[in-house]
Protein backbone atom coordinates (compact mmCIF):
# COMPACT_ATOMS: atom_id res chain seq x y z
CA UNK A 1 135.85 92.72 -93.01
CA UNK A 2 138.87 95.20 -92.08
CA UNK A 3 138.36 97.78 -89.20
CA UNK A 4 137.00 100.56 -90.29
CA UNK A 5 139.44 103.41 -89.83
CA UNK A 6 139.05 106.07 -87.20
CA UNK A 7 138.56 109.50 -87.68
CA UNK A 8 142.36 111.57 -86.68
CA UNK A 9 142.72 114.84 -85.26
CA UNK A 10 144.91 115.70 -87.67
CA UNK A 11 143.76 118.19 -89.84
CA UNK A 12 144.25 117.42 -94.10
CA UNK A 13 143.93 120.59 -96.27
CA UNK A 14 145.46 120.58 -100.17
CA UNK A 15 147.92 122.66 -101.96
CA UNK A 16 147.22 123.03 -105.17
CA UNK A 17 149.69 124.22 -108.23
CA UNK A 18 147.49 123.80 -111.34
CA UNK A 19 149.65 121.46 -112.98
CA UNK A 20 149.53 121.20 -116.82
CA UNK A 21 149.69 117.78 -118.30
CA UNK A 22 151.62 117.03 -121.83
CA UNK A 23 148.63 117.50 -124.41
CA UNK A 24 146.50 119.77 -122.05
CA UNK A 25 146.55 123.63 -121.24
CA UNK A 26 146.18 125.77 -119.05
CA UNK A 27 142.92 126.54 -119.00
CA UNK A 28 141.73 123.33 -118.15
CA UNK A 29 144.44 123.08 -115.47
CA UNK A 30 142.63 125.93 -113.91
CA UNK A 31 139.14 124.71 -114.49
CA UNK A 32 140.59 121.36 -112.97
CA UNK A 33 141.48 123.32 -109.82
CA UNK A 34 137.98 124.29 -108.94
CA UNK A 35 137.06 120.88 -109.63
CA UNK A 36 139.13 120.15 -107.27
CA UNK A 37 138.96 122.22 -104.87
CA UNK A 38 134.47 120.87 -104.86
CA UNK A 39 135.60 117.39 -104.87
CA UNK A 40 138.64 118.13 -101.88
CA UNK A 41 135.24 119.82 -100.17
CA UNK A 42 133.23 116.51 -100.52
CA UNK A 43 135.97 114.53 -98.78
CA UNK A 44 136.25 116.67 -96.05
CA UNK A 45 139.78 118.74 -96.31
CA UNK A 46 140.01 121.69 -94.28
CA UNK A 47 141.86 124.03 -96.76
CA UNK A 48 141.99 124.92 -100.47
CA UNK A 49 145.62 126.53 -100.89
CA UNK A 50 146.70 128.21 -104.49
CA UNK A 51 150.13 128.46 -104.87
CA UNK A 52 151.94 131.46 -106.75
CA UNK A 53 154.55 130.41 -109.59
CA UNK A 54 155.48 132.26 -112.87
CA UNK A 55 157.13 131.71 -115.92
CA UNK A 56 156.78 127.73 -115.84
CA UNK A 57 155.63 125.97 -118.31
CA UNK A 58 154.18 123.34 -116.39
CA UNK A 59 152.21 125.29 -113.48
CA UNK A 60 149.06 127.61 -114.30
CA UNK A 61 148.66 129.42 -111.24
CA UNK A 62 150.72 132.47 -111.87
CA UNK A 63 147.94 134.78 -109.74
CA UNK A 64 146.61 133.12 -106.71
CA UNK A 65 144.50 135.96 -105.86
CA UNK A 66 142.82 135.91 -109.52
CA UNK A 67 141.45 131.68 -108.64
CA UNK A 68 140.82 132.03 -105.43
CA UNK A 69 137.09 134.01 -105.87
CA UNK A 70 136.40 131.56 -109.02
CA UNK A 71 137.16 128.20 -106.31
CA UNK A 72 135.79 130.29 -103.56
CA UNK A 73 132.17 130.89 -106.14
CA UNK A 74 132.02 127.28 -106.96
CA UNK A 75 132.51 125.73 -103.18
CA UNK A 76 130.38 126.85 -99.63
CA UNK A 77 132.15 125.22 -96.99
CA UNK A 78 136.54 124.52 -97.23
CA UNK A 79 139.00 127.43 -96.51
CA UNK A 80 140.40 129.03 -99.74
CA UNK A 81 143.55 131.00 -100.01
CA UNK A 82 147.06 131.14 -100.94
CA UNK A 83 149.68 129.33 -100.50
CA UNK A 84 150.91 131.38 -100.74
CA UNK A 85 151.25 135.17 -101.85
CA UNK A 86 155.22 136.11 -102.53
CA UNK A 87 155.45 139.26 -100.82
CA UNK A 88 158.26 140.35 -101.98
CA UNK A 89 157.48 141.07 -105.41
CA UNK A 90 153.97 143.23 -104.13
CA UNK A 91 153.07 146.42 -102.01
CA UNK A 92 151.62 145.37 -98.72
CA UNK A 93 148.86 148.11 -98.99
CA UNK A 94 147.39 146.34 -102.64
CA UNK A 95 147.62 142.44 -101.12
CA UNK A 96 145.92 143.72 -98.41
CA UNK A 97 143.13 145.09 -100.33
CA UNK A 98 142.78 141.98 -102.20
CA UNK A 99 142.06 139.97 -99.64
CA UNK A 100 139.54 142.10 -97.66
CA UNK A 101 138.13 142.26 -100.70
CA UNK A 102 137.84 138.58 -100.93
CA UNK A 103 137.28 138.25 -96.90
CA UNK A 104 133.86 140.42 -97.82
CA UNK A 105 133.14 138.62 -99.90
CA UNK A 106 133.50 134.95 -98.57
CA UNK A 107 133.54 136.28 -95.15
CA UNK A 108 135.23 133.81 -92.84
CA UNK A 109 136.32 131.48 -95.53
CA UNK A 110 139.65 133.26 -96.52
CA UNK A 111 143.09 132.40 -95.69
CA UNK A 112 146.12 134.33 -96.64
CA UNK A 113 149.40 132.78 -97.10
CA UNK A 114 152.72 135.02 -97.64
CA UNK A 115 155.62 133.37 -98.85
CA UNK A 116 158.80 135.34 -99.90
CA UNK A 117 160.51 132.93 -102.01
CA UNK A 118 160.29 134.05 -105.66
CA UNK A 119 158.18 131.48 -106.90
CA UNK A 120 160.42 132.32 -110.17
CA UNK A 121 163.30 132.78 -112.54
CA UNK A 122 165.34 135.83 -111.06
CA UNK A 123 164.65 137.49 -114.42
CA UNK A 124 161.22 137.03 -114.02
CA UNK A 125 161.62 138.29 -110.32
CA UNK A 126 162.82 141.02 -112.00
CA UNK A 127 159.66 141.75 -114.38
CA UNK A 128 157.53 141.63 -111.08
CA UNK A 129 159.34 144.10 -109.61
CA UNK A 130 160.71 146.59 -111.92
CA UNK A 131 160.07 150.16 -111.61
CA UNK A 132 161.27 152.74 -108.57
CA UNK A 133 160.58 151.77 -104.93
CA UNK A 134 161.96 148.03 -105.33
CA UNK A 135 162.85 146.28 -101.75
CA UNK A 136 165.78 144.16 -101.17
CA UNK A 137 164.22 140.83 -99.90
CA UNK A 138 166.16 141.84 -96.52
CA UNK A 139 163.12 143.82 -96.15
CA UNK A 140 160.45 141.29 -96.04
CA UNK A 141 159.98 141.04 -92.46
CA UNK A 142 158.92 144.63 -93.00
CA UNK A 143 156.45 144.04 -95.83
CA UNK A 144 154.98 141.45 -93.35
CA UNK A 145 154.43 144.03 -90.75
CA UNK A 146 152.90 146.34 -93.13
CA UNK A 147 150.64 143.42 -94.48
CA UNK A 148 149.45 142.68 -91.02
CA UNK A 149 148.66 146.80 -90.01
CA UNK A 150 147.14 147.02 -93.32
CA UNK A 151 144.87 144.09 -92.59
CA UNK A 152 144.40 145.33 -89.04
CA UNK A 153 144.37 148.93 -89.41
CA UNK A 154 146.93 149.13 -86.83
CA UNK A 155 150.57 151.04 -88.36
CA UNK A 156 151.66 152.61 -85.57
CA UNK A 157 151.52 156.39 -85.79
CA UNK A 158 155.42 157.04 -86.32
CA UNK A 159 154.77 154.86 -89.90
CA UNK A 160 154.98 156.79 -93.23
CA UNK A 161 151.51 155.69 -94.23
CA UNK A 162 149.55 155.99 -90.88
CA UNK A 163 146.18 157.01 -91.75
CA UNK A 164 146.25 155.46 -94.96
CA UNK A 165 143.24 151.96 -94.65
CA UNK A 166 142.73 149.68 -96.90
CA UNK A 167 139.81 149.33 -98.98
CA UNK A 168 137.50 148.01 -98.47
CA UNK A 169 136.61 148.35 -94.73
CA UNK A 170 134.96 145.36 -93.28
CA UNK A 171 134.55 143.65 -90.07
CA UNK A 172 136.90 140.49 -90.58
CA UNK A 173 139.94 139.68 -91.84
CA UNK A 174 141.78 136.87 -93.16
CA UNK A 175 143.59 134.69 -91.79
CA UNK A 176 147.42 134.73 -91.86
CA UNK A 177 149.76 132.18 -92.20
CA UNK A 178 153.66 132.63 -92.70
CA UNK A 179 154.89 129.78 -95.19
CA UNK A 180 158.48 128.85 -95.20
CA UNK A 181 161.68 126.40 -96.16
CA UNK A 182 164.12 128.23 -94.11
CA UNK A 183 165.38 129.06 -90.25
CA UNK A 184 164.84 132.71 -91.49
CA UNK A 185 161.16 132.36 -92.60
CA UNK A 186 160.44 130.39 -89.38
CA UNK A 187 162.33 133.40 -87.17
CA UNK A 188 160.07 135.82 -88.64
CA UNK A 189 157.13 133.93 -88.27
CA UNK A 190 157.45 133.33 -84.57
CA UNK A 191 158.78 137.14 -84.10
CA UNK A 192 155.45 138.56 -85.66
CA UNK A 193 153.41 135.59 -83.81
CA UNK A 194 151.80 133.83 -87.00
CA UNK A 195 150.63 130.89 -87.86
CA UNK A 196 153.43 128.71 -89.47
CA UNK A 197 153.38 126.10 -92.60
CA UNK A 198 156.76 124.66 -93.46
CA UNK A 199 157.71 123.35 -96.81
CA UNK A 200 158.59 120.26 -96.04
CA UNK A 201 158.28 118.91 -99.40
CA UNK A 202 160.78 121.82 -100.47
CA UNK A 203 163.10 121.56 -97.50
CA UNK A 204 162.48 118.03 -95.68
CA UNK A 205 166.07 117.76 -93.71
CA UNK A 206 165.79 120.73 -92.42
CA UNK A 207 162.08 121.12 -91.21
CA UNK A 208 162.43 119.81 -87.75
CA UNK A 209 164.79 122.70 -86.89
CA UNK A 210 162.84 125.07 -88.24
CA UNK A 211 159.78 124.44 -86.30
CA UNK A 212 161.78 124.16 -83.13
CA UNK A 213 163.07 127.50 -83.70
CA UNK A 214 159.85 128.48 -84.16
CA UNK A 215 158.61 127.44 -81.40
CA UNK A 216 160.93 128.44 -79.22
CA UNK A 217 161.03 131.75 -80.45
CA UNK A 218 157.19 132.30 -80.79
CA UNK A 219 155.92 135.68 -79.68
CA UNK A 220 152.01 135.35 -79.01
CA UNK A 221 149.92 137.66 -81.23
CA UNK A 222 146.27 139.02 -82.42
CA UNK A 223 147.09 136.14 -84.98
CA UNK A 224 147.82 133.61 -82.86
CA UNK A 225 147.98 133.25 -78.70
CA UNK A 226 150.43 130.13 -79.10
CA UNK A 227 152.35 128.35 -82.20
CA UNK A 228 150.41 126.77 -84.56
CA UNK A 229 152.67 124.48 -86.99
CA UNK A 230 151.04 122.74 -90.25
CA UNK A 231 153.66 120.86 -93.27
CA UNK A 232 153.40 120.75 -96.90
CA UNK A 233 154.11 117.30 -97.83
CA UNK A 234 154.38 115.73 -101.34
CA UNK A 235 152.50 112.45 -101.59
CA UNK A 236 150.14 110.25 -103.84
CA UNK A 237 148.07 107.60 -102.97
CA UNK A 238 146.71 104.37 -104.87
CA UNK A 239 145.00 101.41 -103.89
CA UNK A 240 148.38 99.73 -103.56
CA UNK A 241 152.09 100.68 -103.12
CA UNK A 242 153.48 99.81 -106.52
CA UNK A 243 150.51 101.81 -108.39
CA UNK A 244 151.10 104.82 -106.67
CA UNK A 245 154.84 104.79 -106.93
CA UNK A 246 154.40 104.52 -110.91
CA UNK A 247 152.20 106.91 -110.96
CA UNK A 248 154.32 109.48 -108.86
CA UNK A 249 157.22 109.11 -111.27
CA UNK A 250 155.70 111.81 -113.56
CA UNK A 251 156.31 114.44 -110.96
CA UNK A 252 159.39 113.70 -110.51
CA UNK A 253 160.71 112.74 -114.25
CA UNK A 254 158.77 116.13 -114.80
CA UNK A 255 162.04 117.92 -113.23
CA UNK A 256 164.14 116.90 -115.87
CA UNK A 257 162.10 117.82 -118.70
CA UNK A 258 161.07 121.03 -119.83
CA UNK A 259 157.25 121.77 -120.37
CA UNK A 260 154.12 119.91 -118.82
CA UNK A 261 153.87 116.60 -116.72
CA UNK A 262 154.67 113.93 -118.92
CA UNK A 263 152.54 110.34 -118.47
CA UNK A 264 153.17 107.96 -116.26
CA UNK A 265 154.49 105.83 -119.94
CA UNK A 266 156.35 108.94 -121.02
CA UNK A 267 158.15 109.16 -116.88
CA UNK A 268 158.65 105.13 -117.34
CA UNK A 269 160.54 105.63 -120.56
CA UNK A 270 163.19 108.11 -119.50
CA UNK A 271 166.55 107.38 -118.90
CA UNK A 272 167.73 109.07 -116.14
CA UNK A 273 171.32 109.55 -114.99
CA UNK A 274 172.54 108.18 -111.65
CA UNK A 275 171.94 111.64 -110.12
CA UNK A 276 168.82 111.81 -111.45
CA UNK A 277 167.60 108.43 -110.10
CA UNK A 278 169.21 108.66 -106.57
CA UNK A 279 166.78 112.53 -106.79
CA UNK A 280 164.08 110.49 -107.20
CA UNK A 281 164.85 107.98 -104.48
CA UNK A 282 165.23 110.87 -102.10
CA UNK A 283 162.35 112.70 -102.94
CA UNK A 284 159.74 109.42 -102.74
CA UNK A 285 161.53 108.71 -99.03
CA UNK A 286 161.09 111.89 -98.26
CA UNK A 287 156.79 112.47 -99.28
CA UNK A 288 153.89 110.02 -98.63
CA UNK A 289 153.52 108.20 -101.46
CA UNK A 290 151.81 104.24 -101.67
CA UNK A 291 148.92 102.35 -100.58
CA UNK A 292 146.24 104.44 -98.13
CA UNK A 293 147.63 102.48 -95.39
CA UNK A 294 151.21 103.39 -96.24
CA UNK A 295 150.14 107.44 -96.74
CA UNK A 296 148.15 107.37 -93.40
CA UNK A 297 151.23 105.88 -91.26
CA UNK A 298 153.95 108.15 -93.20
CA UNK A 299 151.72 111.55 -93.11
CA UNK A 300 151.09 110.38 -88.86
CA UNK A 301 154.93 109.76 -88.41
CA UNK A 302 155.44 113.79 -89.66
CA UNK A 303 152.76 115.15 -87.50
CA UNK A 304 154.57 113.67 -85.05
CA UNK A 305 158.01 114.60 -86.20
CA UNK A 306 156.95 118.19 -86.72
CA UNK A 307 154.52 118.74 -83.87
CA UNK A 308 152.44 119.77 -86.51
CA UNK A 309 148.11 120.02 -85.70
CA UNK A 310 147.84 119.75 -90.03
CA UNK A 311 149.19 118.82 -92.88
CA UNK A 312 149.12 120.59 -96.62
CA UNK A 313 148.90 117.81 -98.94
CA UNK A 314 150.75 118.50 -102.70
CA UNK A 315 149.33 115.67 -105.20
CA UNK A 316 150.85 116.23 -109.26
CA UNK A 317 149.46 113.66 -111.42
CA UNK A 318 149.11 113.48 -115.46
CA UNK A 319 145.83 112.32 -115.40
CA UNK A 320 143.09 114.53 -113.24
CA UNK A 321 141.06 111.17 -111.86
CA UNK A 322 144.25 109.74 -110.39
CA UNK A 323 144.47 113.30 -108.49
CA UNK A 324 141.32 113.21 -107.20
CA UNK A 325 141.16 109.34 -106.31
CA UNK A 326 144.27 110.43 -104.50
CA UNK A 327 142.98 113.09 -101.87
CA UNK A 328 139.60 110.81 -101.49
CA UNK A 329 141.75 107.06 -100.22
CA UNK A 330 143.59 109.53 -97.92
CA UNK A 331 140.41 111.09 -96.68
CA UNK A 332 138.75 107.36 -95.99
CA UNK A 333 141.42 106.19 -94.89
CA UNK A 334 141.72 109.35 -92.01
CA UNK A 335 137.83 108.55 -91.66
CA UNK A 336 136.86 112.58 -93.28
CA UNK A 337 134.93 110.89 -95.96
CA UNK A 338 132.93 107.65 -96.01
């Protein structure tokens, strides 16, 4: 009989995008989420992350802060939030209220990611933003601030708004991470002394800068006294290398086709151009995708790489069960779930 694996102290937490297969909706992609998000729960994942994107065809999650109380209802134990909220396209005062609301009521459960990539089209950008007041994205750094006095009910008493708290008043508050893919988002994570989750399965060459600037430029905060680094990583596991591999092509073939994620068949059957097929060679280098033992070793190699104390995990499959097979092999094999 093989060893049993050990249990890591590497922390595993899951970002989820509500992917919509070819043939399915969006409604079940979002009922699929909080099944999900009770089966991640079972396994033993730390976090429950929503992510924010609009005007795809193939992503439900448009409104983090709308799925987060339905997953929140339906689970008792994992971390829900988002991963993350795009700031940019919001007033700091009404996120803030959103998720006190939500701390209240999951107190202690709630996390609150801010992002300020547009998680869109620019024209869509656009439609999120219209109407007098907008903010040049130079001014995110300021949003942030806001966000965090909101949340606090510290703006300093030279601020516009000072005096103005958001409802409703409660005892706890979220907690805040700053997501990123850039040396900017990781500057302004370590000047306002948050918590930091790079995108690594957005930005992977650049990543180990960006957490060393972060690190070096960390300013300790009521958020956190000392850096605290986790990665989003792509990656699918199978009971053997070759499975998972076919199965991951439908995320990636699903970049070159408009719509949903097409079948594993439908991915097999595409012919891609030479640019197209040395993208997908990249990409599968660059995530943490085969057999349990082959995840385990690649996700521990980043943790290293990264310094990071926990990993985001991003699984897109066409079919639901090979999702959820996926985060429970990675969780035996880590030794969360037995």
């Amino acid at each position: 009989m093989p060893d049993q694996p050990t249990r890591s102290a590497l922390r595993l937490s899951v970002l989820d995008q509500a992917p919509i297969r070819d043939g399915g909706t969006a409604a079940q992609a979002l009922r699929e989420s909080i099944l999900l998000a009770q089966a991640v729960e079972r396994f033993g994942y730390s976090r429950f992350w929503l992510a924010e994107h609009h005007a795809s065809g193939g992503l439900a999650c448009a409104a983090p802060e709308v799925v987060i109380p339905a997953v929140a209802a339906q689970t008792s134990t994992i971390r829900v939030g988002s991963g993350g909220v795009m700031l940019s396209h919001y007033a700091p005062l009404k996120v803030a209220e959103q998720f006190r609301a939500l701390e209240a009521l999951f107190p202690g459960r709630i996390d609150l990611g801010i992002g300020r990539a547009p998680g869109s089209s620019m024209q869509t950008k656009q439609a999120l933003e219209h109407g007098p007041g907008t903010l040049p994205l130079e001014a995110f750094p300021d949003q942030v601030e806001d966000l965090l006095g909101y949340l606090d009910d510290a703006l300093p008493a030279d601020h516009p708004f000072f005096g103005i708290h958001a409802s409703p008043m409660i005892d706890g508050t979220p907690e805040v991470w700053c997501l990123g893919s850039s040396l900017d988002g990781a500057a302004i994570a370590a000047d306002l002394g948050l918590p930091y989750c790079f995108a690594q399965f957005i930005a992977p060459e650049l990543g180990p800068r960006a957490v060393a600037l972060y690190k070096t430029r960390f300013k300790p905060s009521k958020w956190a006294s000392e850096p605290r680094v986790s990665i989003g990583v792509s990656g699918l596991c199978a009971p053997t290398d070759e499975e998972a591999e076919r199965l991951a092509l439908s995320r990636y073939v699903w970049r070159f086709r408009r719509g949903a994620v097409p079948s594993p068949a439908t991915a097999a059957a595409f012919e891609m151009t030479d640019p197209e097929r040395d993208y997908v060679k990249f990409s599968m280098s660059k995530a943490a995708v085969g057999s349990p033992s082959t995840v385990r070793a690649r996700l521990e190699s980043l943790a290293d790489e990264f310094g990071a104390e926990e990993i985001v995990l991003l699984t897109i499959t066409f079919d639901f069960a090979d999702r959820v097979r996926s985060y429970e092999l990675v969780a035996r094999q880590f030794g969360l779930f037995e």
